[in-house]
C-alpha atoms as a PDB file:
ATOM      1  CA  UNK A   1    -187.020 -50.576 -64.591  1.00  0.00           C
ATOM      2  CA  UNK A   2    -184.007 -50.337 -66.407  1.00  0.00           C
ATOM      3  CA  UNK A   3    -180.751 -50.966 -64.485  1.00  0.00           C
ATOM      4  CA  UNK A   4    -177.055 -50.329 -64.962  1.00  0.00           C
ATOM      5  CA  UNK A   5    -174.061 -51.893 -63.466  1.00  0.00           C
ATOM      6  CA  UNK A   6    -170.806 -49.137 -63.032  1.00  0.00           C
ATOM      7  CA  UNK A   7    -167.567 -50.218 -61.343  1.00  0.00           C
ATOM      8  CA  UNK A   8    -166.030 -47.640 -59.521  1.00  0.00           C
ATOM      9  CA  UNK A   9    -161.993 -47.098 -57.982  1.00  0.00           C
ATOM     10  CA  UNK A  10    -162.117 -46.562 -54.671  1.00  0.00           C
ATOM     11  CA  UNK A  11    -158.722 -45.551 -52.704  1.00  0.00           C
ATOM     12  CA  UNK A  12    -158.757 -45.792 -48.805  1.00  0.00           C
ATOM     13  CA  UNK A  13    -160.369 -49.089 -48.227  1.00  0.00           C
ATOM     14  CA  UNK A  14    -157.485 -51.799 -46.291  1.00  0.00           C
ATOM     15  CA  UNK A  15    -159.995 -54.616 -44.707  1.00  0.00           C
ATOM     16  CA  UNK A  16    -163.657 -56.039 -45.259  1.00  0.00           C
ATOM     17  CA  UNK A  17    -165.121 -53.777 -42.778  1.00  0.00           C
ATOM     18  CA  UNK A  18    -163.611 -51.316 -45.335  1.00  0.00           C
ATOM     19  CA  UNK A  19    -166.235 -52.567 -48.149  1.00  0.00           C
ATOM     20  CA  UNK A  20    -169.213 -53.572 -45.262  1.00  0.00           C
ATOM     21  CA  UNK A  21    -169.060 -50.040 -44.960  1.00  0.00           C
ATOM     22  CA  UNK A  22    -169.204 -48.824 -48.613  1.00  0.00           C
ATOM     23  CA  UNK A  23    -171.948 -51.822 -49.362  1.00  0.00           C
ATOM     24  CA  UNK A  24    -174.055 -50.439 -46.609  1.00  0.00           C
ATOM     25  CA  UNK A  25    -174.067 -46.488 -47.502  1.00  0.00           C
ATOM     26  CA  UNK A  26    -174.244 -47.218 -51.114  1.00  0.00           C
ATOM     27  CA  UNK A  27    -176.709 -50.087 -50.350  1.00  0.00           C
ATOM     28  CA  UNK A  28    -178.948 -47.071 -49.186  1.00  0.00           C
ATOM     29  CA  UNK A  29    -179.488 -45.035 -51.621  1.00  0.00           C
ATOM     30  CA  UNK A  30    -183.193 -45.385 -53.608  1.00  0.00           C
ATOM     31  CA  UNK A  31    -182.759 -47.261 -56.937  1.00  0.00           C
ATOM     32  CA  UNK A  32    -179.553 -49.401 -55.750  1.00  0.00           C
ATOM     33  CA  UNK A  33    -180.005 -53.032 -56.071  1.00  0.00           C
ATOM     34  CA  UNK A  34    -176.852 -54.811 -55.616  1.00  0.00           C
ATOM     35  CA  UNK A  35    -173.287 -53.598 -54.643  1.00  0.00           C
ATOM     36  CA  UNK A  36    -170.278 -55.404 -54.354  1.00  0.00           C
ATOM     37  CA  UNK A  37    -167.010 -53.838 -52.899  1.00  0.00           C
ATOM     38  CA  UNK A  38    -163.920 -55.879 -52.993  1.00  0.00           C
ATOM     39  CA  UNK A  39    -160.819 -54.295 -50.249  1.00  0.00           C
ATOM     40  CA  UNK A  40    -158.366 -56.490 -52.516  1.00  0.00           C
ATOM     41  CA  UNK A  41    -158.839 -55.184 -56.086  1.00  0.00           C
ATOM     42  CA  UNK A  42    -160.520 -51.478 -53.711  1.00  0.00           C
ATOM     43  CA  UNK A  43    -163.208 -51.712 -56.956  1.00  0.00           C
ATOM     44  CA  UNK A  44    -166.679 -51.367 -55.824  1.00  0.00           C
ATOM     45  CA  UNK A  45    -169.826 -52.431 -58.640  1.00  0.00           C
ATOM     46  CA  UNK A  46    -173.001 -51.178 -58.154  1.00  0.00           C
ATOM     47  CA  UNK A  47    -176.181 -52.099 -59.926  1.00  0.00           C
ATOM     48  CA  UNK A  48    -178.788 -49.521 -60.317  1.00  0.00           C
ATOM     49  CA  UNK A  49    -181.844 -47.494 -62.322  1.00  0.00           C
ATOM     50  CA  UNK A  50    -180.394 -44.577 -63.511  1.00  0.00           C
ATOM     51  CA  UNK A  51    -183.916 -42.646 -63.775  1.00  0.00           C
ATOM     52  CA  UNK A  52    -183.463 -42.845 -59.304  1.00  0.00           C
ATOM     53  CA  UNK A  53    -180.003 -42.393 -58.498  1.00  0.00           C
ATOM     54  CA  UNK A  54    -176.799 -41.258 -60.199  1.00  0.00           C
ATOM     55  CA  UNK A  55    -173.067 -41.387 -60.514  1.00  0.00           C
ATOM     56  CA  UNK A  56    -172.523 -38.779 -57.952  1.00  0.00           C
ATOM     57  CA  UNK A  57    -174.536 -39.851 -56.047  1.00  0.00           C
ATOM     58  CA  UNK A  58    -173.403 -43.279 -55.751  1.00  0.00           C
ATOM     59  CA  UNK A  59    -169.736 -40.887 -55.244  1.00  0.00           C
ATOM     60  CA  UNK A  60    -170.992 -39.073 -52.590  1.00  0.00           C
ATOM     61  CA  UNK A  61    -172.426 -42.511 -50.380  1.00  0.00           C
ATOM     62  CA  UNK A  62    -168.496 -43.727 -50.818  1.00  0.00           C
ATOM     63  CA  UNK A  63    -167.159 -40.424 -49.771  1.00  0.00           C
ATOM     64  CA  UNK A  64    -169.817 -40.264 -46.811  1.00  0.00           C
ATOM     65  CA  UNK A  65    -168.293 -43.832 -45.634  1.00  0.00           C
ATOM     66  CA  UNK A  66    -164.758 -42.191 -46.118  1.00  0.00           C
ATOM     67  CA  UNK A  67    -163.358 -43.274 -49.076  1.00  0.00           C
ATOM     68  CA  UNK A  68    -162.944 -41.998 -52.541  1.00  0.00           C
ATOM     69  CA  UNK A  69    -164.475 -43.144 -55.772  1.00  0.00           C
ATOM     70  CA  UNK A  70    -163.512 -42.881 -59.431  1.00  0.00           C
ATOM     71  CA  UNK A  71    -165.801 -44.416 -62.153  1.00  0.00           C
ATOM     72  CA  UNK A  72    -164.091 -46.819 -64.406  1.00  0.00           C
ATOM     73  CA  UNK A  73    -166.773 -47.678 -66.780  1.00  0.00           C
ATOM     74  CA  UNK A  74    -169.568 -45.160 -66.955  1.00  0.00           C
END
């Protein structure tokens, strides 16, 4: 299973419940096995298999939790 790790800018996000929330809808999705969103730097990295989930997908679980998201480095 091959697996990819894409940072993404998020805007929105002021506390940790602010990235609780992003880890957890992101978290979520089928194929995701690690993210890590940081309020302070509002950059969120998720590692994944690109043959099960997507960049906008992985867009859409940050909208869902309310916040936007911007790839940096896919």
């Amino acid at each position: 299973m091959p697996q990819v790790t894409t940072r993404f800018r998020n805007t929105g996000m002021h506390c940790p419940s602010c990235s609780m929330l992003i880890q957890m809808e992101v978290g979520d999705l089928p194929g995701v096995s690690e993210v890590v969103s940081d309020h302070a730097t509002s950059e969120t990295s998720v590692t994944y298999d690109p043959n099960v989930v997507g960049i906008d997908d992985i867009v859409g679980a940050i909208v869902k939790a309310g916040y936007s998201a911007e790839p940096i480095d896919a």
